[in-house]
N, C-alpha and C. Protein backbone atom coordinates (compact mmCIF):
# COMPACT_ATOMS: atom_id res chain seq x y z
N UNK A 1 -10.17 0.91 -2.08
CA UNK A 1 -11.05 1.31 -1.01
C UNK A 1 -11.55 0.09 -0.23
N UNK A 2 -11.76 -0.76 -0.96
CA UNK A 2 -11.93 -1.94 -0.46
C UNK A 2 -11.27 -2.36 0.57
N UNK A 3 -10.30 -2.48 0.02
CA UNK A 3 -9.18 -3.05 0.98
C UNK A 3 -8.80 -2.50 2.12
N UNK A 4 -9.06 -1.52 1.96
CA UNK A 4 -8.07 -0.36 2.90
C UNK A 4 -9.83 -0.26 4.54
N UNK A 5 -10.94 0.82 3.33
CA UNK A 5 -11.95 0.60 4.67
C UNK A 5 -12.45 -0.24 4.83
N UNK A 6 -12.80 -1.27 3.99
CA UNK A 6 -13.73 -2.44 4.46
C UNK A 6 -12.96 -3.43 5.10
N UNK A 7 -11.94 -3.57 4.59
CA UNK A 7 -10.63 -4.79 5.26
C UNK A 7 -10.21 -4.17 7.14
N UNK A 8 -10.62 -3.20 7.20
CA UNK A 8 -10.66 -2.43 8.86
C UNK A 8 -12.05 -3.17 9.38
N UNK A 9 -12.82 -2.89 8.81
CA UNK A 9 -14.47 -3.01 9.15
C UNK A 9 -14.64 -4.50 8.99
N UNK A 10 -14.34 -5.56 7.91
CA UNK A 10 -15.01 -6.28 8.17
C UNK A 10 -13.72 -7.16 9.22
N UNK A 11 -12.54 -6.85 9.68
CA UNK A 11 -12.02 -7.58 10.78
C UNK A 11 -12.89 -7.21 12.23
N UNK A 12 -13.42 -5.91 12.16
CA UNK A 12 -13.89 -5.05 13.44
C UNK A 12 -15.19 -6.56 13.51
N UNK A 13 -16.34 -6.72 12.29
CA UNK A 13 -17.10 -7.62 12.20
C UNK A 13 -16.97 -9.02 12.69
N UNK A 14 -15.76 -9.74 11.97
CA UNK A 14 -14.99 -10.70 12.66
C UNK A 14 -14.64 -10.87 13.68
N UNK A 15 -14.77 -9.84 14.41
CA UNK A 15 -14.23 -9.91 16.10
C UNK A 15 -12.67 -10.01 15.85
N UNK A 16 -11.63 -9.59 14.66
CA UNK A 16 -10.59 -9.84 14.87
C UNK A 16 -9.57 -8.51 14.97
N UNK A 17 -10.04 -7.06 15.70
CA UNK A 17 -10.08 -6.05 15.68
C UNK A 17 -9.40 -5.21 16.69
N UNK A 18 -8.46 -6.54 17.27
CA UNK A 18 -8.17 -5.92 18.79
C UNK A 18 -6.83 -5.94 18.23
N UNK A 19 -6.02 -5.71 16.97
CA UNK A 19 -4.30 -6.02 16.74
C UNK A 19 -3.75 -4.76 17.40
N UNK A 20 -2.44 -5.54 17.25
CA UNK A 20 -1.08 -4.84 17.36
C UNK A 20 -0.67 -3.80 16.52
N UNK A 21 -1.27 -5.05 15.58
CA UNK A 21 -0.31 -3.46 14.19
C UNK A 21 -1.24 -4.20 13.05
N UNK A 22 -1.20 -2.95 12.11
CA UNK A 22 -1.97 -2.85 11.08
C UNK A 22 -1.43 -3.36 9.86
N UNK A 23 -0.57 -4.20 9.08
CA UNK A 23 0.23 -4.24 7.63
C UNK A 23 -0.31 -3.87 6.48
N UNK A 24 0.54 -2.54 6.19
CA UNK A 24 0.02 -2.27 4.45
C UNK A 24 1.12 -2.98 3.41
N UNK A 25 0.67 -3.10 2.31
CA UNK A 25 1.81 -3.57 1.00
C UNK A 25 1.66 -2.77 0.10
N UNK A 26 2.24 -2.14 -0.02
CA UNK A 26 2.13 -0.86 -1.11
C UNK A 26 0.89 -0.12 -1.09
N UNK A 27 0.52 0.53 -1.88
CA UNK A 27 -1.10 1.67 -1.56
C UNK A 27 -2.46 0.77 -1.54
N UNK A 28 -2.45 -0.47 -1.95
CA UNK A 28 -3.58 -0.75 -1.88
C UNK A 28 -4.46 -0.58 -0.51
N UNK A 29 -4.18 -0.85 0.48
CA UNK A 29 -5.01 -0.18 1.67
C UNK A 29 -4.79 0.53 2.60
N UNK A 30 -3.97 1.55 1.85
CA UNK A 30 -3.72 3.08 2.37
C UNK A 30 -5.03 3.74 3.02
N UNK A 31 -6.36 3.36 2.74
CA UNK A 31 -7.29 4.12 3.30
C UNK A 31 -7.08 3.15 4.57
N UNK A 32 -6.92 2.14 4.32
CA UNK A 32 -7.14 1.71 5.93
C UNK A 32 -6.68 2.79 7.27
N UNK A 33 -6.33 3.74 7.01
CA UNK A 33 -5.82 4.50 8.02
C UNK A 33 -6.52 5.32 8.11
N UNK A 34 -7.89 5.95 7.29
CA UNK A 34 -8.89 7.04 7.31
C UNK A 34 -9.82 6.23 8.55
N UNK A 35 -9.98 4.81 8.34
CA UNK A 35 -10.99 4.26 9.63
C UNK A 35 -10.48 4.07 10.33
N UNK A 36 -8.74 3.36 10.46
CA UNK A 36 -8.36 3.96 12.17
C UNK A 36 -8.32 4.52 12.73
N UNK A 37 -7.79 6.10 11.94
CA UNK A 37 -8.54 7.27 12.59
C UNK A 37 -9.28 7.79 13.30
N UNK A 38 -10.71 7.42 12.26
CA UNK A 38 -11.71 7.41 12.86
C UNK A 38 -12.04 6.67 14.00
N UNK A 39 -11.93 5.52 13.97
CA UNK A 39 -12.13 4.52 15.69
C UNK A 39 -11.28 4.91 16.42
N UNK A 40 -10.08 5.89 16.29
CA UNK A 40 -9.27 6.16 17.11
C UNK A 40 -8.91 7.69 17.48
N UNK A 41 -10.84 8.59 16.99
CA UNK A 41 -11.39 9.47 17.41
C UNK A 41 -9.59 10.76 16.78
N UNK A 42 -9.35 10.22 15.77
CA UNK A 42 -8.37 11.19 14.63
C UNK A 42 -7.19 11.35 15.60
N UNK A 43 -6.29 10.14 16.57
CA UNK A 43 -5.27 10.32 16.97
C UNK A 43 -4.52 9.85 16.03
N UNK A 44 -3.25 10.91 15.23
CA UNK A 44 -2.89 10.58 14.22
C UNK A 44 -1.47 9.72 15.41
N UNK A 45 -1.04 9.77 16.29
CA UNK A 45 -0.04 8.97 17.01
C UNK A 45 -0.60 7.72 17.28
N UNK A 46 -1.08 7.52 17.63
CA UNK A 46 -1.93 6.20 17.77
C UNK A 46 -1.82 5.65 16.65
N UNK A 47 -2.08 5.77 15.46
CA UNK A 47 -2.40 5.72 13.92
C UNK A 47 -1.33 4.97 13.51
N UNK A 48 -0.37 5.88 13.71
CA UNK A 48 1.09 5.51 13.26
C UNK A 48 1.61 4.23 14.00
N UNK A 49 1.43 4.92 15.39
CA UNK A 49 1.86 3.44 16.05
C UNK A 49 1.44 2.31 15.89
N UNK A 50 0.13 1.97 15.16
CA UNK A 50 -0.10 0.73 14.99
C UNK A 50 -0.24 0.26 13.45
N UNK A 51 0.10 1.11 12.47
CA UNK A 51 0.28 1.02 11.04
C UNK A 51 1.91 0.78 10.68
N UNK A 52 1.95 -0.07 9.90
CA UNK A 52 3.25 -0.74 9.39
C UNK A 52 2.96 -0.45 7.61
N UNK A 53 3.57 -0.15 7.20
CA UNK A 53 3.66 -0.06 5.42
C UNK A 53 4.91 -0.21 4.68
N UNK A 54 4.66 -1.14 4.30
CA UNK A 54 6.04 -1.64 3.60
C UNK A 54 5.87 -2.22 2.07
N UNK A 55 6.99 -1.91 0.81
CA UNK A 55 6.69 -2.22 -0.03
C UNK A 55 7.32 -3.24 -0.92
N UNK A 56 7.41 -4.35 -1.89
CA UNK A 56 7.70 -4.74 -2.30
C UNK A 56 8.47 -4.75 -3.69
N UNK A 57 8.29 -3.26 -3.85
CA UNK A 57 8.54 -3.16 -5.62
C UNK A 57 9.14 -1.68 -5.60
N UNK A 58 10.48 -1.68 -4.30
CA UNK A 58 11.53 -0.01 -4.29
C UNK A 58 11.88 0.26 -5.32
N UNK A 59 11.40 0.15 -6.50
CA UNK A 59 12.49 0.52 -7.67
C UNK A 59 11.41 0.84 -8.36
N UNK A 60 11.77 1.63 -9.66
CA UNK A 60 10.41 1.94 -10.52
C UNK A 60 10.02 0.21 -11.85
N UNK A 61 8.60 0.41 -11.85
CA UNK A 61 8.77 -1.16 -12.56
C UNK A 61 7.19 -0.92 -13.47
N UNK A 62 6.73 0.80 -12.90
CA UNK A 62 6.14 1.09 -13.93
C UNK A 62 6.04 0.55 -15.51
N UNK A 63 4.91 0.60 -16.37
CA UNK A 63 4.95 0.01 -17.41
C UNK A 63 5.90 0.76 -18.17
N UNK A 64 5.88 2.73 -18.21
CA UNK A 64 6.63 2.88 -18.83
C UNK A 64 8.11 3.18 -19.02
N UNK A 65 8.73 2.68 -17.58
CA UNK A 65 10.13 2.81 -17.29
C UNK A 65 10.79 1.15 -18.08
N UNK A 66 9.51 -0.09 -18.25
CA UNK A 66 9.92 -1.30 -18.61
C UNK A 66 10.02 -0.74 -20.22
N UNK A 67 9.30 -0.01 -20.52
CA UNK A 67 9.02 0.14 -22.12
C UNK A 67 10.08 1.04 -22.83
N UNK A 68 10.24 1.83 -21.44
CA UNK A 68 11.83 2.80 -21.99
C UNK A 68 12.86 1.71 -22.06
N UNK A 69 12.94 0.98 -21.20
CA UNK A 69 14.43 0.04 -21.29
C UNK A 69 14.30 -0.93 -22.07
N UNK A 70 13.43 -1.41 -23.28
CA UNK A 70 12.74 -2.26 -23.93
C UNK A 70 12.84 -1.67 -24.76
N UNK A 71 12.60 -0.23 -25.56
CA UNK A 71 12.91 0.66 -26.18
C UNK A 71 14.47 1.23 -26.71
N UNK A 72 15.49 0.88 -25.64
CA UNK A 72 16.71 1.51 -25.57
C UNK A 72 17.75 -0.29 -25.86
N UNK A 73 17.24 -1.00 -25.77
CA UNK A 73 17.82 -1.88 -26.06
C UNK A 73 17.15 -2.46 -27.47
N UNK A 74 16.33 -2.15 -27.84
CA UNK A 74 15.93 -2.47 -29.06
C UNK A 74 17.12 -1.69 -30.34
N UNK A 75 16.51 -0.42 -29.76
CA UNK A 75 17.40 0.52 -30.67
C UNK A 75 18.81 0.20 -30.41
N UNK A 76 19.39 0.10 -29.40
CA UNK A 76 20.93 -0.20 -29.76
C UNK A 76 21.10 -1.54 -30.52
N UNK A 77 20.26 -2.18 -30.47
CA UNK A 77 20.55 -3.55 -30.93
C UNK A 77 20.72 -3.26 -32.69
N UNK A 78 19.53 -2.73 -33.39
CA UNK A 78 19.42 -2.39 -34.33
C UNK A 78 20.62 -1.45 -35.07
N UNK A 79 21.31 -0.70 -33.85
CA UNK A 79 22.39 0.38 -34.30
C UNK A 79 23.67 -0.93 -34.96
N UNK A 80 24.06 -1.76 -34.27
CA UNK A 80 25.01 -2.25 -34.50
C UNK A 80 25.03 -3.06 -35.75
């Protein structure tokens, strides 16, 4: 939440509030788009047009997809 409304608000504070485009990195400031919204009186086109979200980690890397494959190589190891 932090990130997302206050990282809107405190650039608006900063005077650095006039961008182009918005950059998200994965969900952490996904809300940032509930206060563009809002300053942008809920034009969800507007919204879009100036929000970019892009992620770093396309693949699953969850703890428990590492623990399944950590799991499955243990056990085969042990089979042989």
């Amino acid at each position: 939440m932090i990130l997302g409304l206050g990282g809107v608000r405190m650039l608006q504070i900063l005077d650095h509030d006039n961008l182009e485009a918005y950059h998200m990195n994965e969900g952490h400031a996904a809300l940032s788009t509930l206060e563009l919204m809002d300053r942008y009186q809920q034009d969800l086109e507007k919204v879009k047009e100036i929000c970019v979200f892009t992620t770093h980690t396309p693949v699953p890397a969850d703890y428990r997809s590492c623990m399944r494959e950590r799991h499955i190589r243990q056990t085969s190891r042990e089979r042989r």
